[in-house]
Protein backbone atom coordinates (compact mmCIF):
# COMPACT_ATOMS: atom_id res chain seq x y z
CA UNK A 1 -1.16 -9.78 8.19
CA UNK A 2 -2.47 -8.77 11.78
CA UNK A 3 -0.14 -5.68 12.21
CA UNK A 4 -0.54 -4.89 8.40
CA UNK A 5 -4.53 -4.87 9.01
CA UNK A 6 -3.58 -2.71 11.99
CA UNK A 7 -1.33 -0.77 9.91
CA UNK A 8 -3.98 0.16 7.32
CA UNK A 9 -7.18 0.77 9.41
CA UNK A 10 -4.78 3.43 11.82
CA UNK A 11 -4.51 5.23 8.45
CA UNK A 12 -8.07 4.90 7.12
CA UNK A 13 -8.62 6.25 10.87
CA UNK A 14 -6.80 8.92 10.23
CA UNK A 15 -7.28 10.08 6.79
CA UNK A 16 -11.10 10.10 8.53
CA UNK A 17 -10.06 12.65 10.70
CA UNK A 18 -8.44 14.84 8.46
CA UNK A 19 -11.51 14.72 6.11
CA UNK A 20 -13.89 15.87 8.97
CA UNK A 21 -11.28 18.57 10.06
CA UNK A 22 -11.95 19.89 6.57
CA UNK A 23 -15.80 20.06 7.15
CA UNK A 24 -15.44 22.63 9.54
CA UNK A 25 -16.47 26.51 8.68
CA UNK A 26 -13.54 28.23 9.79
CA UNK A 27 -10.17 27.12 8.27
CA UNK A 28 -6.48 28.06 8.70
CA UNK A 29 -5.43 28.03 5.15
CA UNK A 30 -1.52 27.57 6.24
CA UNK A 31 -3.26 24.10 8.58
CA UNK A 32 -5.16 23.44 6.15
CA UNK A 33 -2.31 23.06 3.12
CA UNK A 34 -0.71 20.70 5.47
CA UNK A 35 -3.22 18.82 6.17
CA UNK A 36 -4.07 18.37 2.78
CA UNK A 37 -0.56 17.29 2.33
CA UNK A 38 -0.69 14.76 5.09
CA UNK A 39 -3.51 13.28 3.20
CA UNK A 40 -2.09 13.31 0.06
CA UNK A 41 0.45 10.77 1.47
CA UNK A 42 -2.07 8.99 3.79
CA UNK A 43 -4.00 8.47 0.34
CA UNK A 44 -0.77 7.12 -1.55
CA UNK A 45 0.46 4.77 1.52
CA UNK A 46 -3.25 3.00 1.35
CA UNK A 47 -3.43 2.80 -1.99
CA UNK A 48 -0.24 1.33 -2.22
CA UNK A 49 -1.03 -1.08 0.87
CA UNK A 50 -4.24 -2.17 -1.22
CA UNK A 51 -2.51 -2.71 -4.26
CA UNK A 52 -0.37 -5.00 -2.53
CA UNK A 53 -3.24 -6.82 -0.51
CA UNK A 54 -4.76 -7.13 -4.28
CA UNK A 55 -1.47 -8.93 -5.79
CA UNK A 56 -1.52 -11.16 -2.81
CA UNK A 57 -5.10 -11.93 -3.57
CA UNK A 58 -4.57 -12.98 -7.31
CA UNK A 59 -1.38 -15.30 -6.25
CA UNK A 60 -4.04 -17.23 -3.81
CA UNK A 61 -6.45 -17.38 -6.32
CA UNK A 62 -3.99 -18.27 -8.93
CA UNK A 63 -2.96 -21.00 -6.68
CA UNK A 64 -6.58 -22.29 -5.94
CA UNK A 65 -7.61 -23.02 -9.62
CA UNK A 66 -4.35 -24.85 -10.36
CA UNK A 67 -5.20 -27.00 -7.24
CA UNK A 68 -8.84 -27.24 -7.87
């Protein structure tokens, strides 16, 4: 889970970056479409890293009640 953690705050890290380069005033639009694109699949990867962090969260809890 270590690495995945890892995994998951390099992209939050990086999505970060990629939403302050878009705060500046001047923009390159050609940079800036693919940038947007790189978050775009930043965005998708974490969501579907959460989603999975989520399943493995119900299965635990799942487990707990039937052993409580």
């Amino acid at each position: 889970m270590s690495n995945s953690k890892n995994n998951l705050t390099q992209k939050l890290s990086e999505l970060e970056k990629l939403l302050e380069w878009f705060e500046q005033d001047d923009l390159d639009i050609e940079q800036a479409l693919e940038k947007y694109e790189k978050g775009q699949e930043l965005a998708g990867s974490i969501r579907e890293q959460l989603s999975s962090i989520e399943n493995k969260i119900t299965v635990l809890e799942k487990r707990f009640d039937k052993e409580s």
